[in-house]
PDB file of N, CA and C in Angstrom:
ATOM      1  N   UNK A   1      66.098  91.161  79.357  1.00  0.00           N
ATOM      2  CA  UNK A   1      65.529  92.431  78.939  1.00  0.00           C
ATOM      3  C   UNK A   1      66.343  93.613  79.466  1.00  0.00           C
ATOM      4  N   UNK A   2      66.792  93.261  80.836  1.00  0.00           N
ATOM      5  CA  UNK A   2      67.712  94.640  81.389  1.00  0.00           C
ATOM      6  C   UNK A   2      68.787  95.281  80.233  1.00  0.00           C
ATOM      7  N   UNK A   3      69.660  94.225  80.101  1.00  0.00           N
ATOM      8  CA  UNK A   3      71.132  94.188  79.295  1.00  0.00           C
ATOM      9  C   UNK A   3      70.176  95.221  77.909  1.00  0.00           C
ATOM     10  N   UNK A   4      69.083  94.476  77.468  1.00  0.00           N
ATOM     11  CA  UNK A   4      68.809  95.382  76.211  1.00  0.00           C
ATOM     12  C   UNK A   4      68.423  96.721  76.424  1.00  0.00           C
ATOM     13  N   UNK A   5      67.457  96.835  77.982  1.00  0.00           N
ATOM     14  CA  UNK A   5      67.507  98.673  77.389  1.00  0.00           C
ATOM     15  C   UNK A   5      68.606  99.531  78.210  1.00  0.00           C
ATOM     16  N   UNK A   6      69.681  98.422  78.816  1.00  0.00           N
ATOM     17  CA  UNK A   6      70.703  99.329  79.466  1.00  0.00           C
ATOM     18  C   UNK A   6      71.637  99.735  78.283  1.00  0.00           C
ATOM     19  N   UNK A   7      71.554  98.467  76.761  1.00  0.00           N
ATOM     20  CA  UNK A   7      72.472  98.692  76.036  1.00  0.00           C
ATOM     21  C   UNK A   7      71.210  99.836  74.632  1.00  0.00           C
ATOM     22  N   UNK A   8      70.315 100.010  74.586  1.00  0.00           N
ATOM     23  CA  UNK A   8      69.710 100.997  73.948  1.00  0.00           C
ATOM     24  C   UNK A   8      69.721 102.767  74.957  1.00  0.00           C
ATOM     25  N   UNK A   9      69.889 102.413  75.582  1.00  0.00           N
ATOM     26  CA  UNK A   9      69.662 103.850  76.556  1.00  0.00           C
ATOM     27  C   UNK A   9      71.801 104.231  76.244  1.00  0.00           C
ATOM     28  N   UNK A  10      72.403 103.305  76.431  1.00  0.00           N
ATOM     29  CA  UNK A  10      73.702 103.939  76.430  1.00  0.00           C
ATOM     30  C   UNK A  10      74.233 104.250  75.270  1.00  0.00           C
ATOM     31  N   UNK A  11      73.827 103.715  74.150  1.00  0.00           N
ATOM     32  CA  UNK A  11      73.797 104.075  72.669  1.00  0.00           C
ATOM     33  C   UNK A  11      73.213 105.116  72.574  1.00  0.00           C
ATOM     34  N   UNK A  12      72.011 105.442  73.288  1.00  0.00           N
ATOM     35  CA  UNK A  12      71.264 106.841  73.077  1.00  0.00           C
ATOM     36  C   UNK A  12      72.362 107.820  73.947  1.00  0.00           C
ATOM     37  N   UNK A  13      72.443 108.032  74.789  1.00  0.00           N
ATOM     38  CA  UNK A  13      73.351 108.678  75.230  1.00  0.00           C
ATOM     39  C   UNK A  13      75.091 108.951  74.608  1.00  0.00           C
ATOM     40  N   UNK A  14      75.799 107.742  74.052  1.00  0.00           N
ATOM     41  CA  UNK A  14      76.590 107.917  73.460  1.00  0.00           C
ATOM     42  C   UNK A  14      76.537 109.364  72.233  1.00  0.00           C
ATOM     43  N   UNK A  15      75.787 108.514  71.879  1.00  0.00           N
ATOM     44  CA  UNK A  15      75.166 109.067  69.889  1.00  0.00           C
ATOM     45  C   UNK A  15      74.891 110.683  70.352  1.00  0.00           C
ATOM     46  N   UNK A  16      73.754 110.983  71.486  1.00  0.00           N
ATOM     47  CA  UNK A  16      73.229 112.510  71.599  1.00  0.00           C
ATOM     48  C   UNK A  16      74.252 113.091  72.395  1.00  0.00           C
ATOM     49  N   UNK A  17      74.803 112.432  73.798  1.00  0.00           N
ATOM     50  CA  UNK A  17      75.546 113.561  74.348  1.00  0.00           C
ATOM     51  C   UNK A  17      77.160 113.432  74.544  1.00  0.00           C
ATOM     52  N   UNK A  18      77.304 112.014  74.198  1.00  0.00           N
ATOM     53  CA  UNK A  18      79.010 112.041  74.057  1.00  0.00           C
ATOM     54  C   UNK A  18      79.413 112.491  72.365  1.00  0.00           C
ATOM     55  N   UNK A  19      78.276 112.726  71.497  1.00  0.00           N
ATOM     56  CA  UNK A  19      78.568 113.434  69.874  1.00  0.00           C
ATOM     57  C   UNK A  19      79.294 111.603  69.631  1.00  0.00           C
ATOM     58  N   UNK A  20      78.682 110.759  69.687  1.00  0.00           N
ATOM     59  CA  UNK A  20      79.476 109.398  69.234  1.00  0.00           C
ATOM     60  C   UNK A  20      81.046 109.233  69.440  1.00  0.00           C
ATOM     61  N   UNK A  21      81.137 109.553  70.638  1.00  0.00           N
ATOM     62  CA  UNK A  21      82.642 109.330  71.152  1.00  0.00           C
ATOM     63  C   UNK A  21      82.247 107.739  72.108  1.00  0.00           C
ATOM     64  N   UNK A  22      82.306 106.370  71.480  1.00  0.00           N
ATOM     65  CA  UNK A  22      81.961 105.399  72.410  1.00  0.00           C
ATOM     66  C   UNK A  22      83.260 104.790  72.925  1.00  0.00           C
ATOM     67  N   UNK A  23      84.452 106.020  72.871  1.00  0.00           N
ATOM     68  CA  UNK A  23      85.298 105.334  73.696  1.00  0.00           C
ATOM     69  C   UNK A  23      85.541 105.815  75.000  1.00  0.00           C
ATOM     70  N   UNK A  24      84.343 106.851  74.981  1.00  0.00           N
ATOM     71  CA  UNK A  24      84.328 107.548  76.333  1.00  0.00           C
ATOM     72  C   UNK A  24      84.126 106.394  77.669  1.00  0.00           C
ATOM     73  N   UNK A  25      84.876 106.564  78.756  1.00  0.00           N
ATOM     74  CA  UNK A  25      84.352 105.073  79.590  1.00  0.00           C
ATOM     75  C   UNK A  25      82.995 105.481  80.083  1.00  0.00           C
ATOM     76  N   UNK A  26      82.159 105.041  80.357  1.00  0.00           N
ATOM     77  CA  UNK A  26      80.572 104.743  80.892  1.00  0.00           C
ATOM     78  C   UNK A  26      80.500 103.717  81.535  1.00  0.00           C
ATOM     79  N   UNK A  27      80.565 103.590  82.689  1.00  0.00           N
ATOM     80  CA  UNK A  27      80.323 102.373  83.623  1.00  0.00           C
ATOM     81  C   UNK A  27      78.736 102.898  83.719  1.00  0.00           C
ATOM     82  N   UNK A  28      78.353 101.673  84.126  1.00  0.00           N
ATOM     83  CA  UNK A  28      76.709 101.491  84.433  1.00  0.00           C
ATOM     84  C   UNK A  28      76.204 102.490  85.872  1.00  0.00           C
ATOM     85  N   UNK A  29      77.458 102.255  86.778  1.00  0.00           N
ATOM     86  CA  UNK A  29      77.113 103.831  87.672  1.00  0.00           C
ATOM     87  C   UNK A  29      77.239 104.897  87.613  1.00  0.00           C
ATOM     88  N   UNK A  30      77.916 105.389  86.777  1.00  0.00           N
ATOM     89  CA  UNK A  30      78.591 106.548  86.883  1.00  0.00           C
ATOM     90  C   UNK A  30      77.473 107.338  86.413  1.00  0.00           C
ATOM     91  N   UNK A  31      77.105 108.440  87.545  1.00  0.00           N
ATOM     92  CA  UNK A  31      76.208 109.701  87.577  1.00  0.00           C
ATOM     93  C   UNK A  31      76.490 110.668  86.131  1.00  0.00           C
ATOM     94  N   UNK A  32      75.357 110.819  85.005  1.00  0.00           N
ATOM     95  CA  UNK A  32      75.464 111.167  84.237  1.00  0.00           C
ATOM     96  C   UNK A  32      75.460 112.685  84.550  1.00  0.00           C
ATOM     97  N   UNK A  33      74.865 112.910  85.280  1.00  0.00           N
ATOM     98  CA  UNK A  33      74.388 114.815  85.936  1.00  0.00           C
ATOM     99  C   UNK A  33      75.946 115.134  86.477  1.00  0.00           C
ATOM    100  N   UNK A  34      76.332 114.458  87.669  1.00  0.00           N
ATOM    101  CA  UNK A  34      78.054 114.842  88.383  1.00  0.00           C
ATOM    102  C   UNK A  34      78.878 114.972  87.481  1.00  0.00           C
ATOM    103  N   UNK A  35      79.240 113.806  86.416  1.00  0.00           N
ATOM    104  CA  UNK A  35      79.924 113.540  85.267  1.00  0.00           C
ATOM    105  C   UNK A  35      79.956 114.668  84.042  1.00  0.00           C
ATOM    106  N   UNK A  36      78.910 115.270  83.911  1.00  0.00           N
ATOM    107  CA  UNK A  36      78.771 116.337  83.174  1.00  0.00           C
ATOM    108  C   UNK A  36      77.972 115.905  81.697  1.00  0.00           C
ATOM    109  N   UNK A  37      77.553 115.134  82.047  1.00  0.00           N
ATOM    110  CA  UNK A  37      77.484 114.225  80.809  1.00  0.00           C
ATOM    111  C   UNK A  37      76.139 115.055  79.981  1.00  0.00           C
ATOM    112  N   UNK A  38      75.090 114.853  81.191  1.00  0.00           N
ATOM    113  CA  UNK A  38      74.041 115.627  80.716  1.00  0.00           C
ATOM    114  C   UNK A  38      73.092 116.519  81.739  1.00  0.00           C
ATOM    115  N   UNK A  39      72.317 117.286  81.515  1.00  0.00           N
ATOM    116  CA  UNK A  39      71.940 118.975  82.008  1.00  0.00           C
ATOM    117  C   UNK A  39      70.743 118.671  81.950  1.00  0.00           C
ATOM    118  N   UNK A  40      70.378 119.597  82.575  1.00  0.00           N
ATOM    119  CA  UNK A  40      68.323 119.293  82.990  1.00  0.00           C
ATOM    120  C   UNK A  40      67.963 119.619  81.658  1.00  0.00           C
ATOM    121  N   UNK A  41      68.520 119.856  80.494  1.00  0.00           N
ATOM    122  CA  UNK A  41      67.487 119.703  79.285  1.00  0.00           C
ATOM    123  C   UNK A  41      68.139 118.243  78.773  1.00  0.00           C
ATOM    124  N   UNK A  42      69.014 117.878  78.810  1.00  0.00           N
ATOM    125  CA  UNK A  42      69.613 116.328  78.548  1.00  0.00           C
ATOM    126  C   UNK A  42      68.644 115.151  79.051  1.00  0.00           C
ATOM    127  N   UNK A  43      68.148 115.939  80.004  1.00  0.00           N
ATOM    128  CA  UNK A  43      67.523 114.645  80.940  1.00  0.00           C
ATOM    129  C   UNK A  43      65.764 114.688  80.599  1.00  0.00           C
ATOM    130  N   UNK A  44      65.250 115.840  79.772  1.00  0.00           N
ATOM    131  CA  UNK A  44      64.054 116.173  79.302  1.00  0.00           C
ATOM    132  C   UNK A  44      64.323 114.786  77.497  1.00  0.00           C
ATOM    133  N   UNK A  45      65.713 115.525  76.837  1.00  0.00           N
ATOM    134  CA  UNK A  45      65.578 114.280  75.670  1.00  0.00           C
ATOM    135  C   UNK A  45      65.415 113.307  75.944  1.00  0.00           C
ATOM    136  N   UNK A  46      66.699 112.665  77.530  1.00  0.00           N
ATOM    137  CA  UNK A  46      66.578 111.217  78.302  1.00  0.00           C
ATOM    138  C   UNK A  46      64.910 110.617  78.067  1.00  0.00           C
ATOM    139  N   UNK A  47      64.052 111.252  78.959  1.00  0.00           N
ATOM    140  CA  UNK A  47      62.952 111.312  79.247  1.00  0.00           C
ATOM    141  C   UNK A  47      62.166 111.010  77.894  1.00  0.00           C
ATOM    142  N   UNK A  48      62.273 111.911  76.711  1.00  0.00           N
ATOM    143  CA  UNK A  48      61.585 111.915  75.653  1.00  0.00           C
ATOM    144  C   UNK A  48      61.904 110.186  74.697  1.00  0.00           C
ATOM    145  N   UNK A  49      62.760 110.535  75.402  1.00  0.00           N
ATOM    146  CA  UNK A  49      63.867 109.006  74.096  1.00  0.00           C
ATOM    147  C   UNK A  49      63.081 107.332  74.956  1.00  0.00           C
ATOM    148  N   UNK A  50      62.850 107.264  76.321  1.00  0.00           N
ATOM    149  CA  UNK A  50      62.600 106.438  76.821  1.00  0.00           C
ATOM    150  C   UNK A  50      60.994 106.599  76.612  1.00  0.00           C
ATOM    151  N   UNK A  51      59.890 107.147  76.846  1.00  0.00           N
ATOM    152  CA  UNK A  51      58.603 107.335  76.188  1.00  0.00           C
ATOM    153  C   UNK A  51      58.788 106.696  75.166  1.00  0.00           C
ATOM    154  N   UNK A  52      59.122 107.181  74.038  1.00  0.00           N
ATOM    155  CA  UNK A  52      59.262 106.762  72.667  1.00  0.00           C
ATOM    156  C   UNK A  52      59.528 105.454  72.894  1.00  0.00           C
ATOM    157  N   UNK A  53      60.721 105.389  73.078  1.00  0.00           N
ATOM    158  CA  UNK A  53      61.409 103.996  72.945  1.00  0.00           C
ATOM    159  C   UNK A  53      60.452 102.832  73.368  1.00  0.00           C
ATOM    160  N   UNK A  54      59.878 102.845  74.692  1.00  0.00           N
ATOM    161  CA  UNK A  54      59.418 102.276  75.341  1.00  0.00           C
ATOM    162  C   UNK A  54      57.891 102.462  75.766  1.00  0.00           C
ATOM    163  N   UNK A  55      57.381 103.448  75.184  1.00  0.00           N
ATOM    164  CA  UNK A  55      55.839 103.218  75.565  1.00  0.00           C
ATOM    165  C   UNK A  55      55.343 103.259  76.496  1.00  0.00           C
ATOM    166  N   UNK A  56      56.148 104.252  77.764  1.00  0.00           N
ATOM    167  CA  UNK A  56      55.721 104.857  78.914  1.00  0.00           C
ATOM    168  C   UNK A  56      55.162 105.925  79.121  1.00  0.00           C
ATOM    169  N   UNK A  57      55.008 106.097  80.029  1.00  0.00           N
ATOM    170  CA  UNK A  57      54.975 107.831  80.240  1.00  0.00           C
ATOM    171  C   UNK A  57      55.453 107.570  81.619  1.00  0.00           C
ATOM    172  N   UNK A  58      56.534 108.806  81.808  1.00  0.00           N
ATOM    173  CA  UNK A  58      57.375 109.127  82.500  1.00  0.00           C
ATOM    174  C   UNK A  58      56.576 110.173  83.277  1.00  0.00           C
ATOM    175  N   UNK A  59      56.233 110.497  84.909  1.00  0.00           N
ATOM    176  CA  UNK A  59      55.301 111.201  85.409  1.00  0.00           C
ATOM    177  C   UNK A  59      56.212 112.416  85.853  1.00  0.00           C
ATOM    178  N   UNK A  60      56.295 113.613  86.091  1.00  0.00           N
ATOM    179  CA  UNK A  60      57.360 114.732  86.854  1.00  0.00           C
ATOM    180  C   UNK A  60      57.701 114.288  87.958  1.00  0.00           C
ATOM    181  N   UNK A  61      56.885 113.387  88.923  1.00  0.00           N
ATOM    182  CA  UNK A  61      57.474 113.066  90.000  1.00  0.00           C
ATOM    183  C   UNK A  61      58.093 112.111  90.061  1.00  0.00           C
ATOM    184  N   UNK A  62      58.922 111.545  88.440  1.00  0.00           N
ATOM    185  CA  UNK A  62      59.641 110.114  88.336  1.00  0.00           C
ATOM    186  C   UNK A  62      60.567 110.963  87.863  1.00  0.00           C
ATOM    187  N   UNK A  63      60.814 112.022  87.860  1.00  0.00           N
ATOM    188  CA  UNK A  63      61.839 112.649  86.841  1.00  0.00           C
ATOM    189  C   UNK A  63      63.169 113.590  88.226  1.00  0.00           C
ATOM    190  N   UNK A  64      63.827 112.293  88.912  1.00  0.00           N
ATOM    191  CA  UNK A  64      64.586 112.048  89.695  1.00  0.00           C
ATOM    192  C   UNK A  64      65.857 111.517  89.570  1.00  0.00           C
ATOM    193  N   UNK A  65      66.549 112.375  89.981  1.00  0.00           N
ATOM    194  CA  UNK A  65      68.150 111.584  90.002  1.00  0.00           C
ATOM    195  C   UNK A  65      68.179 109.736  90.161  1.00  0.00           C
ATOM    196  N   UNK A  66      67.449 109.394  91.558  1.00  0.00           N
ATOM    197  CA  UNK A  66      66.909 108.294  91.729  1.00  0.00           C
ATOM    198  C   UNK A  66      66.738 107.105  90.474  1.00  0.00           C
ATOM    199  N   UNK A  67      65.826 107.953  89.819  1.00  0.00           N
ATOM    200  CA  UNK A  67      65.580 107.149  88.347  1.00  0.00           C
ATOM    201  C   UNK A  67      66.175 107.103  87.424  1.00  0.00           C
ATOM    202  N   UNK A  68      67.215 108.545  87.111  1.00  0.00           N
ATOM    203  CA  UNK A  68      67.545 108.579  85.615  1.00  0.00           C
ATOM    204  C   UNK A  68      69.094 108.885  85.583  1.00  0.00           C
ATOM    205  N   UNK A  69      69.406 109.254  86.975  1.00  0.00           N
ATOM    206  CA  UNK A  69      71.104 109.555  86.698  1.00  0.00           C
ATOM    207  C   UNK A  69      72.083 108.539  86.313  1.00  0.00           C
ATOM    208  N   UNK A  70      71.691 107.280  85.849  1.00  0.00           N
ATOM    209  CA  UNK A  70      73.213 106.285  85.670  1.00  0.00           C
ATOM    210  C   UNK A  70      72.620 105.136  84.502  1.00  0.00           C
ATOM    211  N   UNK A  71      72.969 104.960  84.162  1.00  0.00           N
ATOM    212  CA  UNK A  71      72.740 103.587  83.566  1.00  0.00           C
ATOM    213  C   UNK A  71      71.589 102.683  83.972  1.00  0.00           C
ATOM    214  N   UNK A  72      72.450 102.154  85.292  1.00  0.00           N
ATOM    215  CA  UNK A  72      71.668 101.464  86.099  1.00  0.00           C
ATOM    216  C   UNK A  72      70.494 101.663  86.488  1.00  0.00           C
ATOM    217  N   UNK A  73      70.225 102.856  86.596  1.00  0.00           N
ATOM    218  CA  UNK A  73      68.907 103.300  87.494  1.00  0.00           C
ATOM    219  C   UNK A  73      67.770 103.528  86.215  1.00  0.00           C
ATOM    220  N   UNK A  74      68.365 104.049  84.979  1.00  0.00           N
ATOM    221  CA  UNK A  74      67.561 104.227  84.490  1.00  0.00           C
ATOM    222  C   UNK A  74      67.141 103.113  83.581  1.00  0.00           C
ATOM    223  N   UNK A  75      67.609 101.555  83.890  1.00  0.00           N
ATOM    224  CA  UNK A  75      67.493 100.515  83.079  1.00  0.00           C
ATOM    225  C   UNK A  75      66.650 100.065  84.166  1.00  0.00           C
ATOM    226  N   UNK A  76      66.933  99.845  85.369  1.00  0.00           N
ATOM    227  CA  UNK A  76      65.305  99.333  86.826  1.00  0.00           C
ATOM    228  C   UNK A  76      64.460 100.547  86.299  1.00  0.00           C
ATOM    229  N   UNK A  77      64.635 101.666  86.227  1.00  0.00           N
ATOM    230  CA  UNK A  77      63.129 102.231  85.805  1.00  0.00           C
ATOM    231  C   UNK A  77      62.305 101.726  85.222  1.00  0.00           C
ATOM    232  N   UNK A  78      63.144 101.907  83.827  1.00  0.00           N
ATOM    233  CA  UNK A  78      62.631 101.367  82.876  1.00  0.00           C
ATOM    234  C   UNK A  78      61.498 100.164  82.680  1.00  0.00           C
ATOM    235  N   UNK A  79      62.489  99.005  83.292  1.00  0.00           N
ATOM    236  CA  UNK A  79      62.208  97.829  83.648  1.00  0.00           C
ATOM    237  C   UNK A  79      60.807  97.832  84.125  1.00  0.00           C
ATOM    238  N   UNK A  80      60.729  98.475  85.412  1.00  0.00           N
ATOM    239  CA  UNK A  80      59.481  98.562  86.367  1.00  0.00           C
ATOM    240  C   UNK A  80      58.742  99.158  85.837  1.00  0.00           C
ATOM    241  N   UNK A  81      58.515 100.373  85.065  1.00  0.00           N
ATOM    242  CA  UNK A  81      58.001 100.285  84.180  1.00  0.00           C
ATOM    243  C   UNK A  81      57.004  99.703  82.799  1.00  0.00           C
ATOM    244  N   UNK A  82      57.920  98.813  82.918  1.00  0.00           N
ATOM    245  CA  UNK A  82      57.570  98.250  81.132  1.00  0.00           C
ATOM    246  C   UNK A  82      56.720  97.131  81.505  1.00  0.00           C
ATOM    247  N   UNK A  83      55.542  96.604  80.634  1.00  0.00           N
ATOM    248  CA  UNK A  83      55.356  95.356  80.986  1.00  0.00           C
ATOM    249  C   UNK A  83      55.166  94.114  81.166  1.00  0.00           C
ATOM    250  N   UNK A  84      54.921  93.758  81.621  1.00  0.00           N
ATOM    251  CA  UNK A  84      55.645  92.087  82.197  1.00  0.00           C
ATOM    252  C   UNK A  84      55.602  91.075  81.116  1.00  0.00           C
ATOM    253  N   UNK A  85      56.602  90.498  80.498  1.00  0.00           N
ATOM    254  CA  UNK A  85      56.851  89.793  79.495  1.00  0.00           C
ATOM    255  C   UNK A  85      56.054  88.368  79.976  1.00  0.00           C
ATOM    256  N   UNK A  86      55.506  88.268  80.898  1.00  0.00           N
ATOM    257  CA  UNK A  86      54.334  87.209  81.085  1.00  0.00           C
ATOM    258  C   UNK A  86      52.879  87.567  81.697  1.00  0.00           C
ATOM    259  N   UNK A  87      53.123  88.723  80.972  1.00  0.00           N
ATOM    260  CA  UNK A  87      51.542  89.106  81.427  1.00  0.00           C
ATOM    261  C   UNK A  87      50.535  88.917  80.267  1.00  0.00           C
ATOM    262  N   UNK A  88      51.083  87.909  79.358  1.00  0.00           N
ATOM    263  CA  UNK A  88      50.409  87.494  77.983  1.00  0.00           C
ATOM    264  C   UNK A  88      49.261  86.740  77.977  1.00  0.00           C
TER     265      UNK A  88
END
């Protein structure tokens, strides 16, 4: 499940803030905020796109570098988040 919303979240990001440049490099760490990639309204779409996507709600006090600046972090959010594919 990780690999899928690390690879839906970086497609979203490609597509909205690299303008579909996917030859830009994106490693799974690399700080999207330092990088320039995206701006406290970037990180409000981030936010909006993962709700949607995923059927959360994202609280203001989750709306942290912690959670959403990289790839990585924002695919364990996510994750912890979402739920449990054996909670059927």
């Amino acid at each position: 499940m990780s690999d899928a919303i690390r690879d839906a979240v970086k497609a979203f990001v490609v597509e909205n803030f690299l303008f579909g440049d996917a030859d830009h490099p994106l490693a799974d760490t690399d700080s999207l905020i330092e990088n320039g990639i995206i701006d406290s309204t970037g990180v409000l779409e981030l936010v909006a796109f993962i709700e949607d996507r995923y059927g959360i709600t994202v609280a203001d006090a989750d709306i942290v570098p912690a959670n959403l600046d990289s790839l990585a972090r924002i695919t364990a959010f996510v994750a912890s988040k979402s739920p449990s594919p054996t909670a059927a």
